[in-house]
C-alpha atoms as a PDB file:
ATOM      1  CA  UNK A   1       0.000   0.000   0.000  1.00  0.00           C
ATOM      2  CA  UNK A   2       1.550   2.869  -1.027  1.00  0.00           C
ATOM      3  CA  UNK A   3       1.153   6.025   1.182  1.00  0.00           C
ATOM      4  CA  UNK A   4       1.736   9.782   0.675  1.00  0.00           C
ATOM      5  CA  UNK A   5       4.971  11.183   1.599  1.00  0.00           C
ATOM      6  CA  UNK A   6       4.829  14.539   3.478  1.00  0.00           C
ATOM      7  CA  UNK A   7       6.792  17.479   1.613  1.00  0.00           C
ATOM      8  CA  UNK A   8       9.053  19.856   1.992  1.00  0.00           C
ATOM      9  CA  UNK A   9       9.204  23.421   0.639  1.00  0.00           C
ATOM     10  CA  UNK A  10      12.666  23.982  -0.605  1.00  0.00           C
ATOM     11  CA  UNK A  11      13.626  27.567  -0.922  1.00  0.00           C
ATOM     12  CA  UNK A  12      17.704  26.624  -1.823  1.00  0.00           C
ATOM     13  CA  UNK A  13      18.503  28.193  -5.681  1.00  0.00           C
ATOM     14  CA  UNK A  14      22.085  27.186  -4.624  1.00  0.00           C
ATOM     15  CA  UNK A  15      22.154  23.607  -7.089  1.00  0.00           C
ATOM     16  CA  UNK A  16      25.114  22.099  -4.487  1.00  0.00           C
ATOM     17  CA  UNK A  17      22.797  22.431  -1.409  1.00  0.00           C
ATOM     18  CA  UNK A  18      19.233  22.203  -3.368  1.00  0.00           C
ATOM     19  CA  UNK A  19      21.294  18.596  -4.618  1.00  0.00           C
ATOM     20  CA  UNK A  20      22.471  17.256  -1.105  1.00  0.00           C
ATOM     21  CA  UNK A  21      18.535  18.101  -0.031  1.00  0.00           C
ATOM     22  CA  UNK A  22      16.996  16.135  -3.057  1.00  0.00           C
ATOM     23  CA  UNK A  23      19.800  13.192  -2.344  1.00  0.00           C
ATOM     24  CA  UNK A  24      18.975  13.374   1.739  1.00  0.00           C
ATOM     25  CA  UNK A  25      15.377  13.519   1.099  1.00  0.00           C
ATOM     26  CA  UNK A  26      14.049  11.891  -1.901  1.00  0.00           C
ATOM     27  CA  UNK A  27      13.421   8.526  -0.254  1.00  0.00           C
ATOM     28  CA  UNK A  28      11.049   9.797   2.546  1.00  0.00           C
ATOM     29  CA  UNK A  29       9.871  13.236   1.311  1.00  0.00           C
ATOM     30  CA  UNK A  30       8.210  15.299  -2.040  1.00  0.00           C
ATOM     31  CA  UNK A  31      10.070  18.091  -2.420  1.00  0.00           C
ATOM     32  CA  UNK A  32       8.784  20.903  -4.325  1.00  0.00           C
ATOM     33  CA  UNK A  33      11.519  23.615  -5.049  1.00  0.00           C
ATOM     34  CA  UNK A  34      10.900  27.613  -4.861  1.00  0.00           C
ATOM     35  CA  UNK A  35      12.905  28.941  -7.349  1.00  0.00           C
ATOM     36  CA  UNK A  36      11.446  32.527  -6.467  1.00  0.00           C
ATOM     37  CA  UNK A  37      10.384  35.172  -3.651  1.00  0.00           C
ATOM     38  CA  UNK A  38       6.554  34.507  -5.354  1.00  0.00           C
ATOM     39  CA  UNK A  39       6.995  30.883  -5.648  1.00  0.00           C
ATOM     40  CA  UNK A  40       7.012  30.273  -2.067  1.00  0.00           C
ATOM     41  CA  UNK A  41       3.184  32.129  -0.879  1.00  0.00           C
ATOM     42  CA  UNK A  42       2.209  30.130  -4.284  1.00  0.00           C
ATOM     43  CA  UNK A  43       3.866  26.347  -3.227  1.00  0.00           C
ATOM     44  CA  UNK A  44       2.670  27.054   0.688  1.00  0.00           C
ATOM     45  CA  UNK A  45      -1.098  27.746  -0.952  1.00  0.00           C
ATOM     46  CA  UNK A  46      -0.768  24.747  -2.773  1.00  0.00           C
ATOM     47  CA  UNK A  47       0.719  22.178  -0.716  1.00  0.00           C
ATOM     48  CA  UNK A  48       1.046  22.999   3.220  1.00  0.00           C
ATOM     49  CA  UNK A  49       4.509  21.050   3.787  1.00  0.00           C
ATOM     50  CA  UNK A  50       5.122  19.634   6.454  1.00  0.00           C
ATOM     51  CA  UNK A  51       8.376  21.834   6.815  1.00  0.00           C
ATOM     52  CA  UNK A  52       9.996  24.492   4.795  1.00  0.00           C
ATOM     53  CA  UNK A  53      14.155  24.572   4.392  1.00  0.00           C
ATOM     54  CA  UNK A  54      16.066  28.349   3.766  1.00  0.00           C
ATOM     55  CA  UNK A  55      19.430  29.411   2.509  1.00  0.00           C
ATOM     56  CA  UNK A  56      19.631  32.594   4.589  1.00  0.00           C
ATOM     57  CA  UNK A  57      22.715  33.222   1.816  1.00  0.00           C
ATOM     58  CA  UNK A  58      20.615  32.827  -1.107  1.00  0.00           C
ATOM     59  CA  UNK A  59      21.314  35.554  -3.718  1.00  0.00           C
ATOM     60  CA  UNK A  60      17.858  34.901  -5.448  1.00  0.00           C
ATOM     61  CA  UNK A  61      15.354  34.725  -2.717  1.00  0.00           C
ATOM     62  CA  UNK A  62      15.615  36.743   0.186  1.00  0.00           C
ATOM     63  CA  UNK A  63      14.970  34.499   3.002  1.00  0.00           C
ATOM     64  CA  UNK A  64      13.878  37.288   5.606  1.00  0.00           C
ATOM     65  CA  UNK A  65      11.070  38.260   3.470  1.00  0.00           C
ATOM     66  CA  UNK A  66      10.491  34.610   3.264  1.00  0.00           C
ATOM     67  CA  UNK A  67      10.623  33.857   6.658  1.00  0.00           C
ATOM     68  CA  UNK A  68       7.883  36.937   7.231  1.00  0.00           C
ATOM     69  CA  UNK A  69       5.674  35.662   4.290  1.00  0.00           C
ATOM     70  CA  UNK A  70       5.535  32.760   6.235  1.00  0.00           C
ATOM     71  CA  UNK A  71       5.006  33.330   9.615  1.00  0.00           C
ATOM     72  CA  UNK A  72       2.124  36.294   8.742  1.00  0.00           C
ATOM     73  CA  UNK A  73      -0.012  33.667   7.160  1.00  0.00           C
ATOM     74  CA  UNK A  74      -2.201  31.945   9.484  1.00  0.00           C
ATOM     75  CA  UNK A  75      -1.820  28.656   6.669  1.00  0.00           C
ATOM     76  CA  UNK A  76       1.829  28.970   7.329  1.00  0.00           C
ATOM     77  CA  UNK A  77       2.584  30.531  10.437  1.00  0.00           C
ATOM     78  CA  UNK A  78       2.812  27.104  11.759  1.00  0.00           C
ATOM     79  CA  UNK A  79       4.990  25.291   9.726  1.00  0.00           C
ATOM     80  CA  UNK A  80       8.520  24.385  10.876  1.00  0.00           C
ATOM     81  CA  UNK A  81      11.238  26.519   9.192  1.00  0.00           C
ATOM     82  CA  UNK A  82      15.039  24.855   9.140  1.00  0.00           C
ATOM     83  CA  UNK A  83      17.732  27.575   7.881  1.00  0.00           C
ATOM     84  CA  UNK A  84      21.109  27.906   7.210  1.00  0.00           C
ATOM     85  CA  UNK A  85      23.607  30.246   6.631  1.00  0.00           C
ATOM     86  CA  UNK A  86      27.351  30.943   7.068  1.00  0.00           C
ATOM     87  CA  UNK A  87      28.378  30.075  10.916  1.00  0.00           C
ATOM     88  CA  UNK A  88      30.350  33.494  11.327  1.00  0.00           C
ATOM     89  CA  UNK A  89      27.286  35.646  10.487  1.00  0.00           C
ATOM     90  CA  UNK A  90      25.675  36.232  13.889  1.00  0.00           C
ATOM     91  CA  UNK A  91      23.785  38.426  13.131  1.00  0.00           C
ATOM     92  CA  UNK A  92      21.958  36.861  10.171  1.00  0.00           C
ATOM     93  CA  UNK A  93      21.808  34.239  12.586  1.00  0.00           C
ATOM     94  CA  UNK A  94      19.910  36.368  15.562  1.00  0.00           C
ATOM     95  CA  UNK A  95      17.843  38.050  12.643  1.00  0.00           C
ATOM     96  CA  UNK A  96      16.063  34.702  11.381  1.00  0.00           C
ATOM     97  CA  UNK A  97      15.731  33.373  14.947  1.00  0.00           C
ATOM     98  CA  UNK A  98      13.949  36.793  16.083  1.00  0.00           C
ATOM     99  CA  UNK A  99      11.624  36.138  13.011  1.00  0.00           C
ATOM    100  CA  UNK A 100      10.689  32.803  14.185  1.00  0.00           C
ATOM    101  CA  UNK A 101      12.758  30.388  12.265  1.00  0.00           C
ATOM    102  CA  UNK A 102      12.513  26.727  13.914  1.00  0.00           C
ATOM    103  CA  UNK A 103      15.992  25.466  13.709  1.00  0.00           C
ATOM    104  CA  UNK A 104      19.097  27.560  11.978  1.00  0.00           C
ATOM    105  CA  UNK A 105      22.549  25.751  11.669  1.00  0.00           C
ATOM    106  CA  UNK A 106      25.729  25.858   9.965  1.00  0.00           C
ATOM    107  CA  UNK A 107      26.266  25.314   6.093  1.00  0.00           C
ATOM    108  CA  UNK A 108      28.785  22.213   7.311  1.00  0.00           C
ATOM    109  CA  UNK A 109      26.053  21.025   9.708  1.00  0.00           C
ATOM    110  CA  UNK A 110      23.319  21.246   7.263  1.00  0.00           C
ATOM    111  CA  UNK A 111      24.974  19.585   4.625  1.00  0.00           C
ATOM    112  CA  UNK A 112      26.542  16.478   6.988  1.00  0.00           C
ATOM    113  CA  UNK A 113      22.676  16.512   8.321  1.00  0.00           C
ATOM    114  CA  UNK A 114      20.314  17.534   6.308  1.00  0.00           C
ATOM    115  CA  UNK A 115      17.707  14.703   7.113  1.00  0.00           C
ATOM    116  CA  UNK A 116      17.832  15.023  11.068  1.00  0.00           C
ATOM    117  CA  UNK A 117      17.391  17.989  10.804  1.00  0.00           C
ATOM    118  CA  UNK A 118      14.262  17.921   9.283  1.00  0.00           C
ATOM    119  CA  UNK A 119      13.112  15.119  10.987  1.00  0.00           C
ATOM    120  CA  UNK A 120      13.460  16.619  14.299  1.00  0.00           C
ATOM    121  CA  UNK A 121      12.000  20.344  13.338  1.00  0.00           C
ATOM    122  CA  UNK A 122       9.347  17.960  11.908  1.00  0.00           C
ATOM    123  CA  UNK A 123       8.920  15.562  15.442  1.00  0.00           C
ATOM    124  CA  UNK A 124       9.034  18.715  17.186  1.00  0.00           C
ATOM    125  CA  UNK A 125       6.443  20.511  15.768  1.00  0.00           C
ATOM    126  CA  UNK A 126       2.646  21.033  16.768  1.00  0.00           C
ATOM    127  CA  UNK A 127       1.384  21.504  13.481  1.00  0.00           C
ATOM    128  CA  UNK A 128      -0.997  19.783  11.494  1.00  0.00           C
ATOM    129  CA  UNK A 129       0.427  17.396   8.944  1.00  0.00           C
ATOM    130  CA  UNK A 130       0.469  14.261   7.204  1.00  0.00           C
ATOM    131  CA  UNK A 131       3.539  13.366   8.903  1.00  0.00           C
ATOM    132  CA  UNK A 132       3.166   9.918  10.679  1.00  0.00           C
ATOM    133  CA  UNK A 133       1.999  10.213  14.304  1.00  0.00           C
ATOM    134  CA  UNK A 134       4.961   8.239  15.801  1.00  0.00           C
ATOM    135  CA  UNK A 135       7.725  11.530  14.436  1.00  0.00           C
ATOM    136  CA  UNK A 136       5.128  13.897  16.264  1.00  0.00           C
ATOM    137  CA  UNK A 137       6.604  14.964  19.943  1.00  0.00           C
ATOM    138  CA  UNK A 138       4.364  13.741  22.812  1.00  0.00           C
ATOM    139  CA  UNK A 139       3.622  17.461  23.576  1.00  0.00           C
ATOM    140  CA  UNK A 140       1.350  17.650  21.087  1.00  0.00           C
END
């Protein structure tokens, strides 16, 4: 029986990080890719993932405004956010986490973990989602 995988927003233009998502993912996840600032309010409309990942370094989407989009939507306000961004830029670092991003780590830690670390902004989440019931935290 074949059952629906949940998916993940992917707001990564970069192709060596949007590849080591697609290769940490594929198995367990759809991913559907935001190749633009307007693509993401369109794919969140559409889809509801179950968590949305962020280059905060990305030179074609600007992941604040993302990260705003997101959490001033009541569909989307929800939804786990992972991020990551260069580890000496502290304050893009304090900047997403004051916005309300989920989880931000290093490039390195991202890349050697991609799919922990979307499994456990996933497990810890509240939200509403077709993840399975045994990754949801007991707190919710």
């Amino acid at each position: 029986m074949e059952t629906s995988e949940p998916t993940i927003l992917v707001a990564v233009t970069d192709i060596f990080f949007y590849t080591k998502v697609r290769d940490a993912l594929k198995a367990d996840y759809q991913l559907q890719k935001a190749r633009t600032q307007q693509d993401i309010a369109g794919k969140i409309a559409a889809t509801t993932p179950a968590a949305v990942i962020l280059n905060l370094n990305d030179i074609t989407i600007d992941a604040f405004q993302a990260i705003q989009t997101l959490k001033a939507n009541p569909q989307s306000k929800t939804i786990p956010i992972l991020a990551f961004a260069n580890h000496e830029e502290v304050e893009t670092w304090n900047r997403a986490k004051k916005l309300g991003v989920t989880k931000i780590v290093s490039r390195n830690e991202f890349s050697a973990r991609t799919k922990d670390l979307v499994e456990e902004i996933i497990a810890n989440s509240c939200q509403p989602s077709a993840v399975s019931s045994e990754l949801k935290a007991d707190h919710c």
